[in-house]
Protein backbone atom coordinates (compact mmCIF):
# COMPACT_ATOMS: atom_id res chain seq x y z
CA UNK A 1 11.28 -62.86 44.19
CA UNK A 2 8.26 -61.48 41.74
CA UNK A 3 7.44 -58.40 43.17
CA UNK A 4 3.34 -58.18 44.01
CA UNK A 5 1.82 -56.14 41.61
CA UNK A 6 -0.84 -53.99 43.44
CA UNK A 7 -4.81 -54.34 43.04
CA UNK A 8 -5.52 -50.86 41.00
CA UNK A 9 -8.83 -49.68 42.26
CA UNK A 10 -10.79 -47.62 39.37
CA UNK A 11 -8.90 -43.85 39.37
CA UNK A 12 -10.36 -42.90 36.46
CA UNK A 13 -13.36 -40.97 37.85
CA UNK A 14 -14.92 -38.49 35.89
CA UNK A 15 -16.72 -35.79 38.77
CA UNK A 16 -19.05 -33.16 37.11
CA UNK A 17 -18.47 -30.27 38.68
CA UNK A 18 -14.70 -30.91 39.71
CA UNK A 19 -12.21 -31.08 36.72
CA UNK A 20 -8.90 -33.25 36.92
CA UNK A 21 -9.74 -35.15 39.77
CA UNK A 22 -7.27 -38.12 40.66
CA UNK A 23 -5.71 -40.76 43.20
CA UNK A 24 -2.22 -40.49 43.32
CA UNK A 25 -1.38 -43.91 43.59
CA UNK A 26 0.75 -46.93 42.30
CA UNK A 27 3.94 -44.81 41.33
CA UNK A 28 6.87 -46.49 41.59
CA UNK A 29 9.51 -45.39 44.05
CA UNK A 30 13.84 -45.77 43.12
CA UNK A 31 13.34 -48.75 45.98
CA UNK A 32 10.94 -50.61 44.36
CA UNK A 33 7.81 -49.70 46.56
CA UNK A 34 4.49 -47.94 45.31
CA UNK A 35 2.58 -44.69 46.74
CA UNK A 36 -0.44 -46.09 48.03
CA UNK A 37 -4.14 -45.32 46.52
CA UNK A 38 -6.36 -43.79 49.06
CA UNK A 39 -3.59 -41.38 50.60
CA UNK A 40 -3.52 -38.41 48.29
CA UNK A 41 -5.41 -37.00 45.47
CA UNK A 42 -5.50 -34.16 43.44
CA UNK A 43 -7.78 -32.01 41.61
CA UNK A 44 -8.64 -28.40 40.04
CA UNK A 45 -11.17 -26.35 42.78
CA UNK A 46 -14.22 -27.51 44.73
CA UNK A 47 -15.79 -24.70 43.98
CA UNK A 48 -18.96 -26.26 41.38
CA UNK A 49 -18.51 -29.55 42.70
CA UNK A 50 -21.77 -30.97 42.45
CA UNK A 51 -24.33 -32.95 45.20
CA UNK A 52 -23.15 -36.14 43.77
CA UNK A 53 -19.46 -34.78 43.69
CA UNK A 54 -19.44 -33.80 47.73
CA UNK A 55 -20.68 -37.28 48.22
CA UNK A 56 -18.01 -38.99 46.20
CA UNK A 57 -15.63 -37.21 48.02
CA UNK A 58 -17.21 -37.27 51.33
CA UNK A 59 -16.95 -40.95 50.92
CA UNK A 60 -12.73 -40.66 50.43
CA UNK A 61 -12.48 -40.38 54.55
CA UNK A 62 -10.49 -37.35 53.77
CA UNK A 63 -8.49 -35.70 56.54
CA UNK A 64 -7.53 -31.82 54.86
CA UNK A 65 -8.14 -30.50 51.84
CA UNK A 66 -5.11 -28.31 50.51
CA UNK A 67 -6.55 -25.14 48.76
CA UNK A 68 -3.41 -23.33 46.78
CA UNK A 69 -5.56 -20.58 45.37
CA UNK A 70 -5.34 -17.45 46.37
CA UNK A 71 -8.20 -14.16 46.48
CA UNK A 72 -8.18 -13.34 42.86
CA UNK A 73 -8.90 -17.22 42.03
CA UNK A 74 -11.60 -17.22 44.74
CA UNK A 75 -13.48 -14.20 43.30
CA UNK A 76 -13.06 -16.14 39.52
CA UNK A 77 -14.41 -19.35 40.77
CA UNK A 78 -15.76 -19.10 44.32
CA UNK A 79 -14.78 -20.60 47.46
CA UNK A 80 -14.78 -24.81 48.42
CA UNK A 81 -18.07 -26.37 49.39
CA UNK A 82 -17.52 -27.58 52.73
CA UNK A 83 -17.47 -31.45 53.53
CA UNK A 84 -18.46 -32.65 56.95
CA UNK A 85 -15.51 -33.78 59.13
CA UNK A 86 -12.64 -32.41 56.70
CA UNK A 87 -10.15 -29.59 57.67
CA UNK A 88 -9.71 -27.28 55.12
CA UNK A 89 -6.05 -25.67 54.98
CA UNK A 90 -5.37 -22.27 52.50
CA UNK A 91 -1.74 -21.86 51.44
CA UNK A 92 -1.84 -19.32 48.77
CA UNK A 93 0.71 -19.87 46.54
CA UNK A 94 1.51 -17.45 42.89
CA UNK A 95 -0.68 -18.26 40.51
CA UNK A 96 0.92 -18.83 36.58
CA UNK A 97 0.23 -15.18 35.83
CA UNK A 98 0.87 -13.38 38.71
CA UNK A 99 -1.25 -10.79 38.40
CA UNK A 100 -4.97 -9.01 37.63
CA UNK A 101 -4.05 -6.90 34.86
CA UNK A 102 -2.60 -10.30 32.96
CA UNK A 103 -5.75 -11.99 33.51
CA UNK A 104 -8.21 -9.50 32.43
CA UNK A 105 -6.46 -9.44 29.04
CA UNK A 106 -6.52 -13.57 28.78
CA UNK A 107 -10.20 -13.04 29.77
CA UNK A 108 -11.51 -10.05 27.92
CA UNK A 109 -8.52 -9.01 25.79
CA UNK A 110 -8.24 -8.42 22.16
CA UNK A 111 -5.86 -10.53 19.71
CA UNK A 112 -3.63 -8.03 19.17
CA UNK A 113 -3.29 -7.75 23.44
CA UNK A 114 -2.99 -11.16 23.84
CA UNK A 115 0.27 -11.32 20.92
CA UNK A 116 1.66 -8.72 22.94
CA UNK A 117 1.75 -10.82 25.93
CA UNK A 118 2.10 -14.89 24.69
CA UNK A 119 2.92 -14.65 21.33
CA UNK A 120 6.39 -16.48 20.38
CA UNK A 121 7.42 -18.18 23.42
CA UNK A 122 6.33 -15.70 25.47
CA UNK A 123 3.66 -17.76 27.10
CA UNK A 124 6.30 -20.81 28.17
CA UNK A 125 8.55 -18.29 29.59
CA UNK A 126 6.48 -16.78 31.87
CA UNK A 127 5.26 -20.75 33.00
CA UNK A 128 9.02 -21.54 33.35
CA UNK A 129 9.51 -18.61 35.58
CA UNK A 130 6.60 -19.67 37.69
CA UNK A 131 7.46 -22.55 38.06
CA UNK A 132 11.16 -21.84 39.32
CA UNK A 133 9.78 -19.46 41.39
CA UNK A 134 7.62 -21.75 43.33
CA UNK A 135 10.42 -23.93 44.19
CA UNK A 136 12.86 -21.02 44.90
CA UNK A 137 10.45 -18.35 47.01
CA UNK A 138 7.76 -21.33 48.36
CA UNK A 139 9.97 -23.49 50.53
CA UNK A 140 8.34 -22.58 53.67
CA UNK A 141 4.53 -23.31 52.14
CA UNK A 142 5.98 -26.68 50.96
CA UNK A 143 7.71 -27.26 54.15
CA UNK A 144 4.39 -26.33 56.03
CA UNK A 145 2.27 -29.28 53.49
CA UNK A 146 4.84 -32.02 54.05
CA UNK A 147 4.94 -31.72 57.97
CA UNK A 148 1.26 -31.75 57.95
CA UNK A 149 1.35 -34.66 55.99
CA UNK A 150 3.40 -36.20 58.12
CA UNK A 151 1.73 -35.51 61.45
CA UNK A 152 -1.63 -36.05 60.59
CA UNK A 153 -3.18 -34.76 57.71
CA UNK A 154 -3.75 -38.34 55.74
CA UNK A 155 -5.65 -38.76 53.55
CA UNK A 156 -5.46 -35.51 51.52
CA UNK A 157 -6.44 -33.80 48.62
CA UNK A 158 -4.52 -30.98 47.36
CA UNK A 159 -5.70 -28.37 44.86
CA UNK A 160 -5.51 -25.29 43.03
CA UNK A 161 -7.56 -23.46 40.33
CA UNK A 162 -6.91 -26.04 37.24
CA UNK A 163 -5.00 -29.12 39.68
CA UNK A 164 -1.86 -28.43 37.01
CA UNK A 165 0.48 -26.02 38.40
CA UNK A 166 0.07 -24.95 41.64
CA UNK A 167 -1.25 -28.22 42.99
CA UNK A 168 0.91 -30.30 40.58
CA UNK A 169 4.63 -28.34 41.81
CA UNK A 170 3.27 -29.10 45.56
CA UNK A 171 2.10 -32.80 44.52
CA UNK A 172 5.49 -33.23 42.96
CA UNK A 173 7.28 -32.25 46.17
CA UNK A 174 5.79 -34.96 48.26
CA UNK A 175 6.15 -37.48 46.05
CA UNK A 176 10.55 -36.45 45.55
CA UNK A 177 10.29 -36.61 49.33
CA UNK A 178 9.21 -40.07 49.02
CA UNK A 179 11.52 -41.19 46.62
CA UNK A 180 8.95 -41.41 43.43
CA UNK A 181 11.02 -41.39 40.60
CA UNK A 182 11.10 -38.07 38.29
CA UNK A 183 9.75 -39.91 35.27
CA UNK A 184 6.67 -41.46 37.09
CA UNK A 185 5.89 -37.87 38.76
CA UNK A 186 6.37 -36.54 35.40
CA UNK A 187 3.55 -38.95 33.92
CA UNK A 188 1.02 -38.16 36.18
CA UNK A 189 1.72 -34.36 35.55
CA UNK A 190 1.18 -35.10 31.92
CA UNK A 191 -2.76 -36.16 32.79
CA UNK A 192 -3.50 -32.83 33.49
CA UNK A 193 -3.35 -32.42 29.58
CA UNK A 194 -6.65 -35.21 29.07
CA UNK A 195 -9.39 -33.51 27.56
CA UNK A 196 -11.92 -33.75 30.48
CA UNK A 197 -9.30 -32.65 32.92
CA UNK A 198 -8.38 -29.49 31.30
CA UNK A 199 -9.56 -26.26 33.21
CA UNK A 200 -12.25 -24.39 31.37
CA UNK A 201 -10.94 -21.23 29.35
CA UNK A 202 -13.01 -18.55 30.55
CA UNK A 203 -13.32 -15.04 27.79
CA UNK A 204 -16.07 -12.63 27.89
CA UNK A 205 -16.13 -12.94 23.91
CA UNK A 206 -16.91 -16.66 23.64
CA UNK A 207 -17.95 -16.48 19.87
CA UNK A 208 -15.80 -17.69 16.85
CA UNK A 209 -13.24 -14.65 17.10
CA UNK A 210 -13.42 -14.32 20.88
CA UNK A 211 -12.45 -18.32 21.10
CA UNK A 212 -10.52 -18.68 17.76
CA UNK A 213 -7.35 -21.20 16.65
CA UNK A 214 -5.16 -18.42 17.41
CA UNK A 215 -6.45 -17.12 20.45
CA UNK A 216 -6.63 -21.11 21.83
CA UNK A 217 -3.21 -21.46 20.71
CA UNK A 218 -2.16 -18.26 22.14
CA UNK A 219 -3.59 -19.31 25.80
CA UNK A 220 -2.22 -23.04 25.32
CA UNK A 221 1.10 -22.40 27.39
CA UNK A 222 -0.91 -21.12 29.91
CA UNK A 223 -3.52 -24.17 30.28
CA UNK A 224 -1.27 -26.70 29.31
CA UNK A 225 0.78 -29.08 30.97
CA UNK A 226 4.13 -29.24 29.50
CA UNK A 227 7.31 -31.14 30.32
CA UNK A 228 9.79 -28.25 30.05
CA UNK A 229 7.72 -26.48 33.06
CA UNK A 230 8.29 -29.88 35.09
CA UNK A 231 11.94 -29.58 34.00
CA UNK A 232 12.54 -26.29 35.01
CA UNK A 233 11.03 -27.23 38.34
CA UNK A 234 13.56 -29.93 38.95
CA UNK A 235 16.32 -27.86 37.15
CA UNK A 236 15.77 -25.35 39.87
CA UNK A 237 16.41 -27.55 42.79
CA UNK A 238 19.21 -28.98 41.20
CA UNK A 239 21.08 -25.31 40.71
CA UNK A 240 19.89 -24.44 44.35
CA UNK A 241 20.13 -27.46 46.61
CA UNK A 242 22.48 -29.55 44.62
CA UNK A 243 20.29 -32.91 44.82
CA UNK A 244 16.53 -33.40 45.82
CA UNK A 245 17.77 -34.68 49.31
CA UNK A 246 19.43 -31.08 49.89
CA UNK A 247 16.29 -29.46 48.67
CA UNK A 248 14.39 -31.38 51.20
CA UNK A 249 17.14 -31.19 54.31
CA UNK A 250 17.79 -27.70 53.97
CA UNK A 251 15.44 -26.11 51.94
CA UNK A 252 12.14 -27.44 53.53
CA UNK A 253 13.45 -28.14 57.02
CA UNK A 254 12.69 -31.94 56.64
CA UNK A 255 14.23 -34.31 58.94
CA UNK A 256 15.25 -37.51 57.97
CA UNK A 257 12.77 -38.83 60.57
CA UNK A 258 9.74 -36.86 59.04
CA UNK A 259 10.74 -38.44 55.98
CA UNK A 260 10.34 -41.92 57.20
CA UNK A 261 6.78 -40.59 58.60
CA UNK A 262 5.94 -39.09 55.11
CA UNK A 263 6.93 -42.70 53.68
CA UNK A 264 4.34 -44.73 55.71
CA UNK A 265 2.07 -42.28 55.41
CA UNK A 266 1.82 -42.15 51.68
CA UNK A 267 3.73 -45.32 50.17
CA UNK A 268 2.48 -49.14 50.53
CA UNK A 269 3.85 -52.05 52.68
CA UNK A 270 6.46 -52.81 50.13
């Protein structure tokens, strides 16, 4: 039997004040299903989004927004505009950094201060550890997201500062606990990397030394999407839980019958 290939409705929208803005649907599943478009998007912060941009998304029939920034990112970039008729749900989660101090110097600090804290792979490390960490010490915030998604909270949209890390690990949870296969979550990670997605580097110097090759290259790991980080993600659920299904059962409290809810919820008919 030729299996239906679905109708693609256009994803590729470009919002002006909301930066790596997608729908994540029509990713294959190990059983030969699809998520569904409509279900669950992602993006970077709400924050500038524009007149035209509330409408847009206004127009989605969203049920909860997922905001994964925390008070440090809201003083940076603001808070969400608010959209009529959509619950908005904060689950701070650790940001790639961690902490002020490490921000001020990728903001306002010299070259020599930033080589002392990126330079060789110092940068990646710190993103693998992140990463880990949010699957190891954020079970109960992921836990917390899927049984919303199961009960009731379809369609959703779930972001962070950039869309890439925070929102991306949390994205790639619901999508294992549908049975998306690794390489397809991996390739929508990977979008995050498109030009007009990319989160804005913010420096208080934003002349030719303040925003120069090296500097850029020295801040790369931290604005870049990268398949090791994805990797290490996984890696740590393996060396924890054993298999994804462990990670899910036992880690995030998820029933096989929440499962089955988060499946209609977010996949197609099949």
């Amino acid at each position: 039997m030729t299996q239906q290939v679905p109708q693609i409705p256009p994803t590729e929208i470009v919002l002006t004040g909301v930066r790596n803005f997608r729908d994540v649907g029509g990713l294959p599943t190990a059983d030969g299903r699809r998520t569904a478009f409509g279900r669950l998007y992602r993006s970077g912060h709400l924050a500038h989004a524009t007149a035209e941009d509330a409408a847009f998304l206004g127009g989605l029939g969203l049920h909860t927004i997922f905001d994964f920034r925390h008070s440090a990112d809201h003083r940076l970039d603001g808070y969400d505009i608010e959209l009529a008729g959509v619950r908005n749900v904060s689950i701070p989660l650790s940001d790639p950094a961690d902490g002020a101090e490490f921000w001020r110097l990728v903001g306002s600090g010299n070259i020599e201060q930033l080589r002392s804290v990126l330079s060789g792979n110092k940068g990646v490390d710190r993103m693998i550890r992140m990463y880990r960490a949010t699957i190891e010490d954020r079970t109960a915030e992921h836990s917390r997201v899927l049984h919303a998604l199961a009960e009731d909270s379809v369609p959703a949209l779930m972001h962070c500062a950039a869309g890439k890390d925070r929102a991306g690990l949390s994205i790639a949870v619901a999508l294992l606990a549908v049975g998306v296969v690794p390489e397809a979550i991996e390739e929508d990670y990977l979008k995050s990397n498109d030009l007009h997605r990319r989160y804005k580097v913010k420096r208080s110097d934003p002349s030719g030394a303040g925003m120069s090759p090296e500097v850029l290259e020295l801040l790369d790991p931290l604005f870049g999407a990268r398949p090791a980080y994805l990797a290490a993600a996984f890696a740590a659920i393996e060396e924890n839980w054993g298999t994804t299904d462990r990670y899910l059962s036992e880690g995030l409290r998820i029933s096989p019958e929440t499962r089955e809810r988060l499946r209609e919820r977010l996949l197609d008919e099949g």
